[in-house]
PDB file of N, CA and C in Angstrom:
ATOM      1  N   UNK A   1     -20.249  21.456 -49.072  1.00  0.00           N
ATOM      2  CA  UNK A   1     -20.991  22.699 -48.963  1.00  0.00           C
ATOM      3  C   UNK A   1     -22.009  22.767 -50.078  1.00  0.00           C
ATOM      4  N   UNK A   2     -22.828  23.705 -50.174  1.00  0.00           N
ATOM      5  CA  UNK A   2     -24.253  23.625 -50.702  1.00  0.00           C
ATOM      6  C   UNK A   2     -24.118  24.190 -51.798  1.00  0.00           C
ATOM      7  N   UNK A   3     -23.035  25.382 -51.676  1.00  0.00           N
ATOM      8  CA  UNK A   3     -23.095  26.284 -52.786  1.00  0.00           C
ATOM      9  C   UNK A   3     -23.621  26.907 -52.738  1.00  0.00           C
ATOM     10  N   UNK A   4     -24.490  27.583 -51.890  1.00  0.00           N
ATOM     11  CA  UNK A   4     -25.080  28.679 -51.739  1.00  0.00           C
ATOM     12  C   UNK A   4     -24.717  29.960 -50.814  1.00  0.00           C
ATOM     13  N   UNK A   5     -24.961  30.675 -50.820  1.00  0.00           N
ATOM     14  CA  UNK A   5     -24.296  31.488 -49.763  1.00  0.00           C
ATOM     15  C   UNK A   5     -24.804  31.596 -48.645  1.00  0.00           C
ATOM     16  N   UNK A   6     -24.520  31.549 -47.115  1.00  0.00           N
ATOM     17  CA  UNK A   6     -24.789  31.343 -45.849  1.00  0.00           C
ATOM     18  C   UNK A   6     -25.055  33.206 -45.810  1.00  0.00           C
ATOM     19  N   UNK A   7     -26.700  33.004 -45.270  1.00  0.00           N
ATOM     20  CA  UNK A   7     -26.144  34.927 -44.535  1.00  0.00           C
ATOM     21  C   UNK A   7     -26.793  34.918 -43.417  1.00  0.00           C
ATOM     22  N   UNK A   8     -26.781  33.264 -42.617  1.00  0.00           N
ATOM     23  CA  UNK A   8     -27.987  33.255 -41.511  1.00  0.00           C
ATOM     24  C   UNK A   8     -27.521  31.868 -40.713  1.00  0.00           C
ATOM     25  N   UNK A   9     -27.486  32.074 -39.238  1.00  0.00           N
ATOM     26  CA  UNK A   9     -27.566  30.309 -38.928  1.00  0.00           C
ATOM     27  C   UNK A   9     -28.833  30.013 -38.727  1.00  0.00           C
ATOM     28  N   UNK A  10     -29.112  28.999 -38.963  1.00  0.00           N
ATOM     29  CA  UNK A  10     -30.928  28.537 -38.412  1.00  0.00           C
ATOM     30  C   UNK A  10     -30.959  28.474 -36.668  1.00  0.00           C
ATOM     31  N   UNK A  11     -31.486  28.990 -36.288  1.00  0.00           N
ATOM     32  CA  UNK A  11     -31.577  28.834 -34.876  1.00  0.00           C
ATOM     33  C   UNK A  11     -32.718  27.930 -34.455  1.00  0.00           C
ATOM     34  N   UNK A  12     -32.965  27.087 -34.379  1.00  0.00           N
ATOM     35  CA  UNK A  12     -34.211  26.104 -34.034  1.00  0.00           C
ATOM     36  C   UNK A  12     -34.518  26.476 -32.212  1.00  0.00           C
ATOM     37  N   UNK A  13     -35.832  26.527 -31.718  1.00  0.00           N
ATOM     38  CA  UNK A  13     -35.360  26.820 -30.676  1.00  0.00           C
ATOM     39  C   UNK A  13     -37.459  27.015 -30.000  1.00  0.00           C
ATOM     40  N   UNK A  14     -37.587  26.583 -29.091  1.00  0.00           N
ATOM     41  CA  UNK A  14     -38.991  27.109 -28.262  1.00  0.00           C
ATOM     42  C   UNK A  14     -38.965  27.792 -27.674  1.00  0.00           C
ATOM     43  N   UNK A  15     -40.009  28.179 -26.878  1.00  0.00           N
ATOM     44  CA  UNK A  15     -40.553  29.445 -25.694  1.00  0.00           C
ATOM     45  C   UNK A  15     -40.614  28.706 -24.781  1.00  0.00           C
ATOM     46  N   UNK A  16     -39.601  29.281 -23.336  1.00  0.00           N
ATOM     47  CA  UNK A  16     -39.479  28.749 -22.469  1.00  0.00           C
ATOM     48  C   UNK A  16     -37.941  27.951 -21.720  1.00  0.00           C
ATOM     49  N   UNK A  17     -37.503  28.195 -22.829  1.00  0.00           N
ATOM     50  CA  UNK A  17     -35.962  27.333 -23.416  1.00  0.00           C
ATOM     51  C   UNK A  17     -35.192  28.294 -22.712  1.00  0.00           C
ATOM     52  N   UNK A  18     -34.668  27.961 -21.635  1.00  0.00           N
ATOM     53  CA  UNK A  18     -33.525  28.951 -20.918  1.00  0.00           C
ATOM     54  C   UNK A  18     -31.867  28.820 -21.720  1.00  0.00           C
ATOM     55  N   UNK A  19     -31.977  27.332 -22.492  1.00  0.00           N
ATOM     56  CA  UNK A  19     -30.849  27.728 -23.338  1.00  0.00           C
ATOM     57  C   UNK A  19     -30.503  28.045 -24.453  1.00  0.00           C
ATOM     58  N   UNK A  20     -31.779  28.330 -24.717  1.00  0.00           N
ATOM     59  CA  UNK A  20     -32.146  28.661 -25.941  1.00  0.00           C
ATOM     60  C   UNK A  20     -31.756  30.585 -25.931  1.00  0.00           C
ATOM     61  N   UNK A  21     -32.331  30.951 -24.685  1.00  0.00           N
ATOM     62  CA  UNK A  21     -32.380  32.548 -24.671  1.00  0.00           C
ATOM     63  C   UNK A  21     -31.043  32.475 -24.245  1.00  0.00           C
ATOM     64  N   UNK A  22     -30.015  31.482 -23.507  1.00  0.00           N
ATOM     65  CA  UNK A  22     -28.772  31.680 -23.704  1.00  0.00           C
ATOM     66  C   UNK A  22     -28.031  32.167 -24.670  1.00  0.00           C
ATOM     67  N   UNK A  23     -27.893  30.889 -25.909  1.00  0.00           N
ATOM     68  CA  UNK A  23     -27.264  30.907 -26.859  1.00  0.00           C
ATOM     69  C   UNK A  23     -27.849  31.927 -27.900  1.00  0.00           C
ATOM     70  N   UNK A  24     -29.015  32.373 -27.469  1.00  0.00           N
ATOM     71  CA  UNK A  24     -29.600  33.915 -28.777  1.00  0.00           C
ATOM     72  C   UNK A  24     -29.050  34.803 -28.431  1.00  0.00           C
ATOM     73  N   UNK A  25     -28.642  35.161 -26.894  1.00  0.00           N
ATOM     74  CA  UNK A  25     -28.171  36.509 -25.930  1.00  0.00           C
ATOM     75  C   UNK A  25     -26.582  36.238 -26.604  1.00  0.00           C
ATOM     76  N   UNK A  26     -25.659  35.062 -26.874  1.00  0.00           N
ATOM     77  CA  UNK A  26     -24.424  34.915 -27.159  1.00  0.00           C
ATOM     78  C   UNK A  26     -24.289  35.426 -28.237  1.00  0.00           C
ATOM     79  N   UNK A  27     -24.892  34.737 -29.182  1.00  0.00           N
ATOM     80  CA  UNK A  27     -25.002  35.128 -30.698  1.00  0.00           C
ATOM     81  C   UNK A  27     -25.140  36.532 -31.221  1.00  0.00           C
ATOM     82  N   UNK A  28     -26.515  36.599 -30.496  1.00  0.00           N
ATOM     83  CA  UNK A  28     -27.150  37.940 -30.649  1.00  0.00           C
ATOM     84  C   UNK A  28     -25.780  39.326 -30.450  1.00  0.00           C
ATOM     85  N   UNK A  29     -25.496  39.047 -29.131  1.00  0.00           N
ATOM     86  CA  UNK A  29     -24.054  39.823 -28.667  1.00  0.00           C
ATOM     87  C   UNK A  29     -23.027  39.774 -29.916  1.00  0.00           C
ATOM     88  N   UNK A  30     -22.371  39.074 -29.869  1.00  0.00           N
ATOM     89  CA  UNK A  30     -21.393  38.467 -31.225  1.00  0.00           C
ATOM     90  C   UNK A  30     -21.828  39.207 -32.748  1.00  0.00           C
ATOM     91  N   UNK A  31     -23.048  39.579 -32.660  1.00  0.00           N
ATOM     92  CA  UNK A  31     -23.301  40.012 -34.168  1.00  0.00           C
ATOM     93  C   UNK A  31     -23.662  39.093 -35.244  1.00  0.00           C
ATOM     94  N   UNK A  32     -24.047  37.974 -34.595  1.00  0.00           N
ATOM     95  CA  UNK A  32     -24.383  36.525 -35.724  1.00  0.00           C
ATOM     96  C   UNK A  32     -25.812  36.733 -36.365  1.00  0.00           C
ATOM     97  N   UNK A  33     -25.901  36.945 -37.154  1.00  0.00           N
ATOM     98  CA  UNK A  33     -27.408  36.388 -37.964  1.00  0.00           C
ATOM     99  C   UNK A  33     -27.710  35.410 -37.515  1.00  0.00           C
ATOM    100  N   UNK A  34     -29.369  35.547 -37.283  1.00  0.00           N
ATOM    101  CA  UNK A  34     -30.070  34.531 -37.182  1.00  0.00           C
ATOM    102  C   UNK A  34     -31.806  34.328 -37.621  1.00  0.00           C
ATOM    103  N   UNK A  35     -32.008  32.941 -38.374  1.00  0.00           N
ATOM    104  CA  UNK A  35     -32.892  32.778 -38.683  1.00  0.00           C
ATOM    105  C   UNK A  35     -33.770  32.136 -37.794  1.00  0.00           C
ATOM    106  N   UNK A  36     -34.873  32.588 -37.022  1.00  0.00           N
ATOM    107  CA  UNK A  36     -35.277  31.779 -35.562  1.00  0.00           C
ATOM    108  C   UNK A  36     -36.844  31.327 -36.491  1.00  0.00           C
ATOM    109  N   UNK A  37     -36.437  29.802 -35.939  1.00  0.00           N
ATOM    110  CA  UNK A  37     -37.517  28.612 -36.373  1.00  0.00           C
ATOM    111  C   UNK A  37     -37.849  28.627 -34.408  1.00  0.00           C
ATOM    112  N   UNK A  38     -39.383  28.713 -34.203  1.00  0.00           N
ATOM    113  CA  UNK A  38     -40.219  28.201 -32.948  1.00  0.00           C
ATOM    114  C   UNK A  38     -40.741  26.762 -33.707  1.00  0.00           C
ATOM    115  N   UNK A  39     -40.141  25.405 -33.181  1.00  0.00           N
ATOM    116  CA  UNK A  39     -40.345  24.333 -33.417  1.00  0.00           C
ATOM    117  C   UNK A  39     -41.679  24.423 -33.083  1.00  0.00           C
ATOM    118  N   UNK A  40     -42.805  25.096 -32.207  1.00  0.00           N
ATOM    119  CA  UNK A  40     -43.735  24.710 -31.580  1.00  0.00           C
ATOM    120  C   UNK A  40     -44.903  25.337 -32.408  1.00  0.00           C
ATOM    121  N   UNK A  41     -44.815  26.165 -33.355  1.00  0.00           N
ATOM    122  CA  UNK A  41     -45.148  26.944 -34.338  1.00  0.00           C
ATOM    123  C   UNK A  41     -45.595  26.301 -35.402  1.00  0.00           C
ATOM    124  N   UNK A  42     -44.112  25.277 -36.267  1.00  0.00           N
ATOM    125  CA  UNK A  42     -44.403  25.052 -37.292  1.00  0.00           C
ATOM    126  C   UNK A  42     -43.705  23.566 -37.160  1.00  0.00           C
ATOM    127  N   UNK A  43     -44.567  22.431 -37.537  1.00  0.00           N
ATOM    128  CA  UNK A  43     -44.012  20.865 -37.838  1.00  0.00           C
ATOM    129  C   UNK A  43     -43.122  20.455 -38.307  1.00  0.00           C
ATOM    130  N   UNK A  44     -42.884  21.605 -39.720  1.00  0.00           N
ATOM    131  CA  UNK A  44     -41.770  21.281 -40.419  1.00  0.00           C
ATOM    132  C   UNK A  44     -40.081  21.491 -39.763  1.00  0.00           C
ATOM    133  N   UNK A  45     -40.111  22.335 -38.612  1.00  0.00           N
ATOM    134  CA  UNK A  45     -39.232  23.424 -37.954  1.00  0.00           C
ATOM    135  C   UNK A  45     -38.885  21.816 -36.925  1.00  0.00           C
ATOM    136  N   UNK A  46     -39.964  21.278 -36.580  1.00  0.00           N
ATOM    137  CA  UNK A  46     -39.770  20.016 -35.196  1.00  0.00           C
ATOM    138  C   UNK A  46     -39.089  18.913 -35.946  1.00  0.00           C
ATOM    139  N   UNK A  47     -39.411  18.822 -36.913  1.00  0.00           N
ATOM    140  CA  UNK A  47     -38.869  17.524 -37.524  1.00  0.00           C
ATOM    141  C   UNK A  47     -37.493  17.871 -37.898  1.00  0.00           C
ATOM    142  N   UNK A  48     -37.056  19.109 -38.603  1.00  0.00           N
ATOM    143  CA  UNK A  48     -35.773  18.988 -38.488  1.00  0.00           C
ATOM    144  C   UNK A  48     -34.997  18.847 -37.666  1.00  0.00           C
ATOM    145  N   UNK A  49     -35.653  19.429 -36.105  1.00  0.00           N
ATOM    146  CA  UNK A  49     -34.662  19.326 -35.229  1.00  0.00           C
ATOM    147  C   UNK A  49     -34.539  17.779 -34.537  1.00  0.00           C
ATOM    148  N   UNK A  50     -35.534  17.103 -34.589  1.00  0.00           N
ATOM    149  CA  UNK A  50     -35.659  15.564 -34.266  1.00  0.00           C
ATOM    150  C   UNK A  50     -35.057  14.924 -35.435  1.00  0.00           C
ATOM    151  N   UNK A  51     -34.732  15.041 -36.499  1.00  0.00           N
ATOM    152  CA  UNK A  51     -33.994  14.476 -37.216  1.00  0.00           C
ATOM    153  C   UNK A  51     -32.257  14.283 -36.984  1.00  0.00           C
ATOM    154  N   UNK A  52     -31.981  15.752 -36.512  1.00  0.00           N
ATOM    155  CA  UNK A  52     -30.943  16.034 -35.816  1.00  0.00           C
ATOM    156  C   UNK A  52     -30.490  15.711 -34.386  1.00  0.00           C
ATOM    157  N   UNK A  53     -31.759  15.320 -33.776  1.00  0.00           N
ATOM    158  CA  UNK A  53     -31.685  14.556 -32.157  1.00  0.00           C
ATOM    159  C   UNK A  53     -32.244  13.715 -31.786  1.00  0.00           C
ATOM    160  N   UNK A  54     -31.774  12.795 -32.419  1.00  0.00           N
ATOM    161  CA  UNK A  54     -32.005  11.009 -32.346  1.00  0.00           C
ATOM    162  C   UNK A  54     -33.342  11.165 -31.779  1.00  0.00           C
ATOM    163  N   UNK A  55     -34.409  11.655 -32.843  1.00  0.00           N
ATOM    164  CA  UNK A  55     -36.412  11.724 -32.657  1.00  0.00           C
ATOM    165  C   UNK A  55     -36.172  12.705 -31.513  1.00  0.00           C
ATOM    166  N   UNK A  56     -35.839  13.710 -30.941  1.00  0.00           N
ATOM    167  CA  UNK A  56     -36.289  13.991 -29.200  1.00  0.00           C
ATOM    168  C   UNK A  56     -36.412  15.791 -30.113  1.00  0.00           C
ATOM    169  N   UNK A  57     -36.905  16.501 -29.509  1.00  0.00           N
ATOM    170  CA  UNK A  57     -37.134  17.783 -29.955  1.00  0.00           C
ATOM    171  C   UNK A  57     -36.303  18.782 -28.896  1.00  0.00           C
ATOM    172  N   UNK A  58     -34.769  18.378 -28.725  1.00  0.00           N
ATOM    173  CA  UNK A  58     -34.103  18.806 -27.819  1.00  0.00           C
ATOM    174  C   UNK A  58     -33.460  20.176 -29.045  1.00  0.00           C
ATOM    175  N   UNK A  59     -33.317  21.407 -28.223  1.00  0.00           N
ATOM    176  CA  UNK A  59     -33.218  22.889 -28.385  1.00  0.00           C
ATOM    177  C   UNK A  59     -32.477  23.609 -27.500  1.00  0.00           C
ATOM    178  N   UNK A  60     -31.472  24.474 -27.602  1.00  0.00           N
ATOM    179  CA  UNK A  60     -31.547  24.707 -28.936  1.00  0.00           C
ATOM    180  C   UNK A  60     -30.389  23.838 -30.014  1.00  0.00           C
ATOM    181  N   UNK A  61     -31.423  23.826 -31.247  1.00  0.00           N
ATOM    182  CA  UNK A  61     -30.553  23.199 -32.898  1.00  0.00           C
ATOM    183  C   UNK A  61     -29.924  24.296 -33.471  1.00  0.00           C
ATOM    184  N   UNK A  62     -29.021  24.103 -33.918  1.00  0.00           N
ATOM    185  CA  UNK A  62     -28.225  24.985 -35.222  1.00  0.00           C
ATOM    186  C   UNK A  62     -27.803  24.057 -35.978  1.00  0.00           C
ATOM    187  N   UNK A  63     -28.634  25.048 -37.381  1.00  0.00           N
ATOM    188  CA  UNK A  63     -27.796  24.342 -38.690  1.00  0.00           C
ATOM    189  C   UNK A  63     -27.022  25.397 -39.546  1.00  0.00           C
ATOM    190  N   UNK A  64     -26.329  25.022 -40.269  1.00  0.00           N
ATOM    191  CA  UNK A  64     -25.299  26.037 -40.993  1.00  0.00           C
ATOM    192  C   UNK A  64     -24.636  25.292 -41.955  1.00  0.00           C
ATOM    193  N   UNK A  65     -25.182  25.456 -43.175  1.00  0.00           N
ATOM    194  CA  UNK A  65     -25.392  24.475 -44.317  1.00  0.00           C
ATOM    195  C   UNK A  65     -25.530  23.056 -43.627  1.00  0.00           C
ATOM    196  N   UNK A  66     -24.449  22.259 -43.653  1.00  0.00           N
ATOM    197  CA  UNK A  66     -24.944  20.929 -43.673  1.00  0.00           C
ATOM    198  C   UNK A  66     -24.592  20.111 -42.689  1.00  0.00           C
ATOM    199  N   UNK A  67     -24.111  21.404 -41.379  1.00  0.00           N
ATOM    200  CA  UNK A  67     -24.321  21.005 -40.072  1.00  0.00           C
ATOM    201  C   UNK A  67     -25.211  21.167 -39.278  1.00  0.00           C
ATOM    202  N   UNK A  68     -25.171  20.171 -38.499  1.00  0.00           N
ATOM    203  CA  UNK A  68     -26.296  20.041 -37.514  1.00  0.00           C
ATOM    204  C   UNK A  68     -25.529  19.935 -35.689  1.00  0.00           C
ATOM    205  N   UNK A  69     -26.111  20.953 -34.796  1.00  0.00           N
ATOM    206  CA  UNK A  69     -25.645  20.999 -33.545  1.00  0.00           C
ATOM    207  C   UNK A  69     -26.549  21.263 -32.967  1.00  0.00           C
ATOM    208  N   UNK A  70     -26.671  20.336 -32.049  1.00  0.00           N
ATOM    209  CA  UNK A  70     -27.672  20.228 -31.182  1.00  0.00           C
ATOM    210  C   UNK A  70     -27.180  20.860 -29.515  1.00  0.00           C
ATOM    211  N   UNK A  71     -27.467  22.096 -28.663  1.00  0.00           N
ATOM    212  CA  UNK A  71     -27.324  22.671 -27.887  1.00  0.00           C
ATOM    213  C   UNK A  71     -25.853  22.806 -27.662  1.00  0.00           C
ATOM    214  N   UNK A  72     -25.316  23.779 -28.486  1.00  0.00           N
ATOM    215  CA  UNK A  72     -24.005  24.059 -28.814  1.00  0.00           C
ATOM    216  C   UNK A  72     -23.712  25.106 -28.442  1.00  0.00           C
ATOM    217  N   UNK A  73     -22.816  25.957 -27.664  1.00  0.00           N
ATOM    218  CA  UNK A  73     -22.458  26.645 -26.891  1.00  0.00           C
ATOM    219  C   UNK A  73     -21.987  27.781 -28.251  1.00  0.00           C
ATOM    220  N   UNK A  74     -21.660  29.208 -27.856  1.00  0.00           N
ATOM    221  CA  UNK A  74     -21.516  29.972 -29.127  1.00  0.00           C
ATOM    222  C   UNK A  74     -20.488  29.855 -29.710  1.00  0.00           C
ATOM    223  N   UNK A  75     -19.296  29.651 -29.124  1.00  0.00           N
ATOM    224  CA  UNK A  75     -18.012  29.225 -29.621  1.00  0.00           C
ATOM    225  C   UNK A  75     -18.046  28.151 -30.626  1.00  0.00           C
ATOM    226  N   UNK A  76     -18.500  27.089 -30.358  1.00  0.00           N
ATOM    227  CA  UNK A  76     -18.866  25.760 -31.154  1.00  0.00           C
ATOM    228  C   UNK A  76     -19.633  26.564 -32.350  1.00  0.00           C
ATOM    229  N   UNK A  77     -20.319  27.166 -32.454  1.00  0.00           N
ATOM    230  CA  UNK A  77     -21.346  27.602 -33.471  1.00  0.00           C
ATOM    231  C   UNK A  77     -20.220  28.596 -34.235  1.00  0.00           C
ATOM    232  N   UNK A  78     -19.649  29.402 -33.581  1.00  0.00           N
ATOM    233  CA  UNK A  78     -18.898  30.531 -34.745  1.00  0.00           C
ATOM    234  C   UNK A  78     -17.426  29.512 -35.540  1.00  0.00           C
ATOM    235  N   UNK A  79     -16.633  28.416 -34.557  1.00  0.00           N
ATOM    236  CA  UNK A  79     -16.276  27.642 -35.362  1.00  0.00           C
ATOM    237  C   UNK A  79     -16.737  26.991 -36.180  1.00  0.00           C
ATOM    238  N   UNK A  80     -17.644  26.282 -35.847  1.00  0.00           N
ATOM    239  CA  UNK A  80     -18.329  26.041 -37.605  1.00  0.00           C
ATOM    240  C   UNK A  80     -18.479  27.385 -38.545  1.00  0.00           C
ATOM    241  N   UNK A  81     -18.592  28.317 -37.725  1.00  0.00           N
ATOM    242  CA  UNK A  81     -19.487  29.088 -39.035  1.00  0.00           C
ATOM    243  C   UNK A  81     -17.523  29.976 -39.622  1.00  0.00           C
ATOM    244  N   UNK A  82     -16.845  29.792 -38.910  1.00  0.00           N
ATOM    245  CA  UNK A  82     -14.887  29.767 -39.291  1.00  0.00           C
ATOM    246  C   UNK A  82     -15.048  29.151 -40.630  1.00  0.00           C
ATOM    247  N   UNK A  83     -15.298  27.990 -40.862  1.00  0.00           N
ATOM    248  CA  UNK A  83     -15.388  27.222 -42.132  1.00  0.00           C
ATOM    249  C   UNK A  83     -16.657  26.991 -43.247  1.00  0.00           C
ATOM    250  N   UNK A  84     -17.825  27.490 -42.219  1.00  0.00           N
ATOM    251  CA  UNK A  84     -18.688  27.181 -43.558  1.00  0.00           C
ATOM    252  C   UNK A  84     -18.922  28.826 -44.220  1.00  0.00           C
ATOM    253  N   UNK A  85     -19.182  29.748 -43.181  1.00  0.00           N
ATOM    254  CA  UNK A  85     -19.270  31.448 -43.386  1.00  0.00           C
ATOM    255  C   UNK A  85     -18.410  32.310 -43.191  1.00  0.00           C
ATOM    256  N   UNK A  86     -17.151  31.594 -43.533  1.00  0.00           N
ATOM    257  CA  UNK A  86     -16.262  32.927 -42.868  1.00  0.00           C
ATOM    258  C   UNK A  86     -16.331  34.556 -42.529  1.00  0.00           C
ATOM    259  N   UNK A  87     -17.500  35.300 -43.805  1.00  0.00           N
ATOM    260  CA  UNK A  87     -17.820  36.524 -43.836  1.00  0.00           C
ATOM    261  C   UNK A  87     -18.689  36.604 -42.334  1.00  0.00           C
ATOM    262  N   UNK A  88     -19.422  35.574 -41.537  1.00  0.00           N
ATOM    263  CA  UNK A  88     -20.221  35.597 -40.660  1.00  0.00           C
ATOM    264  C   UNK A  88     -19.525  35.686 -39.486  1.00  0.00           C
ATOM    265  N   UNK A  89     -18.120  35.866 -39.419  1.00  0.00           N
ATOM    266  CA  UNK A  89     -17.338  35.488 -38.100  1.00  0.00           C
ATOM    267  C   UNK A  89     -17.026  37.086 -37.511  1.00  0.00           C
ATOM    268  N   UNK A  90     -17.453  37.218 -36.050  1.00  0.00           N
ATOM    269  CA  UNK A  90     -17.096  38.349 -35.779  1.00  0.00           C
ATOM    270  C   UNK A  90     -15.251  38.903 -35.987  1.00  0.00           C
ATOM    271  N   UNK A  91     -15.277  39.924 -36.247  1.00  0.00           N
ATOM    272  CA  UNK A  91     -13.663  40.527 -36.433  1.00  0.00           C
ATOM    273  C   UNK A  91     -13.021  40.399 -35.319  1.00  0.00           C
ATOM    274  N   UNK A  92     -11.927  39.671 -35.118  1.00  0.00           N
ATOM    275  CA  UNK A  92     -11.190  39.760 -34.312  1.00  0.00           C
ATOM    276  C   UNK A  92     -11.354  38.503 -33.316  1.00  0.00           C
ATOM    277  N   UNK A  93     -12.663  37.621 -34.037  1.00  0.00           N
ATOM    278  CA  UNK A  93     -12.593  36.245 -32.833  1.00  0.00           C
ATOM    279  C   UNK A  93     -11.499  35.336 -32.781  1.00  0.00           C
ATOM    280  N   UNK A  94     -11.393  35.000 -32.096  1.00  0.00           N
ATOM    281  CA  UNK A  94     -10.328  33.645 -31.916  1.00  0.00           C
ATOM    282  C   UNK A  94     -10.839  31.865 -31.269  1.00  0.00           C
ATOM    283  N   UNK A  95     -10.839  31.188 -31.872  1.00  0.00           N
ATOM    284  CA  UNK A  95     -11.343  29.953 -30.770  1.00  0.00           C
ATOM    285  C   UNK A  95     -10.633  29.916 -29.760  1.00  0.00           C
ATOM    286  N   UNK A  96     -11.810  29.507 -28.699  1.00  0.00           N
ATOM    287  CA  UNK A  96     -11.445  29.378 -27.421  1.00  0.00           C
ATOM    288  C   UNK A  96     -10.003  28.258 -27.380  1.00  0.00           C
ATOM    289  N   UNK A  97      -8.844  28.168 -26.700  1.00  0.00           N
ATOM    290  CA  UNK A  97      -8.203  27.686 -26.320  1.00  0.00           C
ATOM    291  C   UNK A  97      -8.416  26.799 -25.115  1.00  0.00           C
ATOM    292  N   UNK A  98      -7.806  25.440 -25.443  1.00  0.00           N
ATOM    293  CA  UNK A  98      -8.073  24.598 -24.261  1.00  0.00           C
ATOM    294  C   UNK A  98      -7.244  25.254 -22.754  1.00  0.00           C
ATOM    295  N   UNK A  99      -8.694  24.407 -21.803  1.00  0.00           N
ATOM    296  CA  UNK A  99      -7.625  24.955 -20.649  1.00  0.00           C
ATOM    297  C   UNK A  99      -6.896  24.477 -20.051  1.00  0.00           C
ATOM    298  N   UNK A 100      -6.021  24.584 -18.925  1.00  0.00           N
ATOM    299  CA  UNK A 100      -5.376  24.114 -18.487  1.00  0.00           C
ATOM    300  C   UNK A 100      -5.236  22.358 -18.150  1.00  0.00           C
ATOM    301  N   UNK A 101      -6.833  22.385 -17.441  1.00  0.00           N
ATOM    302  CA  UNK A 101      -7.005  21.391 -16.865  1.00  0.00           C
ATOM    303  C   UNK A 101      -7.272  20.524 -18.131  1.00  0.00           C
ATOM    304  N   UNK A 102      -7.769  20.519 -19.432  1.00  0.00           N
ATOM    305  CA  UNK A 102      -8.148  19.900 -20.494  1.00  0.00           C
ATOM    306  C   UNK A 102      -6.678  19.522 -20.801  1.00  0.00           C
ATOM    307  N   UNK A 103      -5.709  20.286 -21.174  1.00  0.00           N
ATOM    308  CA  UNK A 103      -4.360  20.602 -21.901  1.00  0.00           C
ATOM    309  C   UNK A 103      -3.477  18.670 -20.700  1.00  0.00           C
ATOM    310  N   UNK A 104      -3.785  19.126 -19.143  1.00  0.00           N
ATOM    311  CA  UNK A 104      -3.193  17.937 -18.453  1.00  0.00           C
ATOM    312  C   UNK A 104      -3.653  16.560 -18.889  1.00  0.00           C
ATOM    313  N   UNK A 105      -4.965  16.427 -19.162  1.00  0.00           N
ATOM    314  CA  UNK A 105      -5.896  15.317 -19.255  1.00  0.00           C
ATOM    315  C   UNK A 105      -5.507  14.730 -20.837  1.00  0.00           C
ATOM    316  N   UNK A 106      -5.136  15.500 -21.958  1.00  0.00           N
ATOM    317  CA  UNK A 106      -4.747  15.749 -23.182  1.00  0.00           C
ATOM    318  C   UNK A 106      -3.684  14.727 -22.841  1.00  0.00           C
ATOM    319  N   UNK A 107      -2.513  15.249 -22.545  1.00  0.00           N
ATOM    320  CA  UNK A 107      -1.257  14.751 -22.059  1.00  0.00           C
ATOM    321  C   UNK A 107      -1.431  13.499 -21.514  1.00  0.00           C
ATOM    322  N   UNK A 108      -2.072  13.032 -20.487  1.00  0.00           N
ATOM    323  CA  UNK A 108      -2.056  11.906 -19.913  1.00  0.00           C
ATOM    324  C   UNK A 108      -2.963  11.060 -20.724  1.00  0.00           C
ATOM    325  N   UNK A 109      -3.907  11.413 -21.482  1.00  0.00           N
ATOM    326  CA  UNK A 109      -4.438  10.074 -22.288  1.00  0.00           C
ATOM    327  C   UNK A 109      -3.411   9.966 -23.195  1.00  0.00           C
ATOM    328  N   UNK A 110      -2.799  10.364 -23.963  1.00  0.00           N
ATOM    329  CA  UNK A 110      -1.876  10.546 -24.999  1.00  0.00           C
ATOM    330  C   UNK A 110      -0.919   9.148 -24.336  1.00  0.00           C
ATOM    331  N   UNK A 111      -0.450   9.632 -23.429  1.00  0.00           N
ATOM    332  CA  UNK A 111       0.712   8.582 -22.614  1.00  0.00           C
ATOM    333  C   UNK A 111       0.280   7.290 -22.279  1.00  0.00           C
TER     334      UNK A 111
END
């Protein structure tokens, strides 16, 4: 960790991005801070996220200190942010639990 204090995830993200206005509508809902970088705006904003996606300017990115997730569903994003921001986690979340069908597939690779 950075040592600094988290009070924001970076949201990397363009105009036009249907999963992009996904994962802002999730977040946004949830009560998450967010710092919104338009890759298309600013160079410096594209390169991080191509640094993070093997060169491709695929969106939406989240970083949160010194992770990097590239089109990560909100769950994925508030678990990270479980360990890097805990103060950032809505009250009362829980991670999603595997489902059923994951829990069988679990079992049988195991065996």
């Amino acid at each position: 960790m950075s040592g600094t204090t988290i009070n924001a995830v970076q949201f990397y993200w363009r105009p036009g991005c249907g999963f992009c206005a996904r994962l802002d509508r999730a977040l946004e809902h949830a009560g998450i801070p967010m710092a919104k970088h338009n890759i298309w705006e600013d160079p410096a904003d594209a390169a991080v996220v191509r640094s993070l996606a093997n060169g491709n300017e695929t969106v939406p990115t989240i970083v949160i200190d010194d992770i990097g997730m590239v089109n990560p569903s909100a769950d994925e994003v508030i678990t990270v942010l479980s360990s890097k921001a805990p103060h950032l986690v809505p009250e009362g979340w829980e991670p999603p639990q595997p489902s059923r069908l994951e829990q069988v597939a679990r079992r049988l690779l195991r065996d």
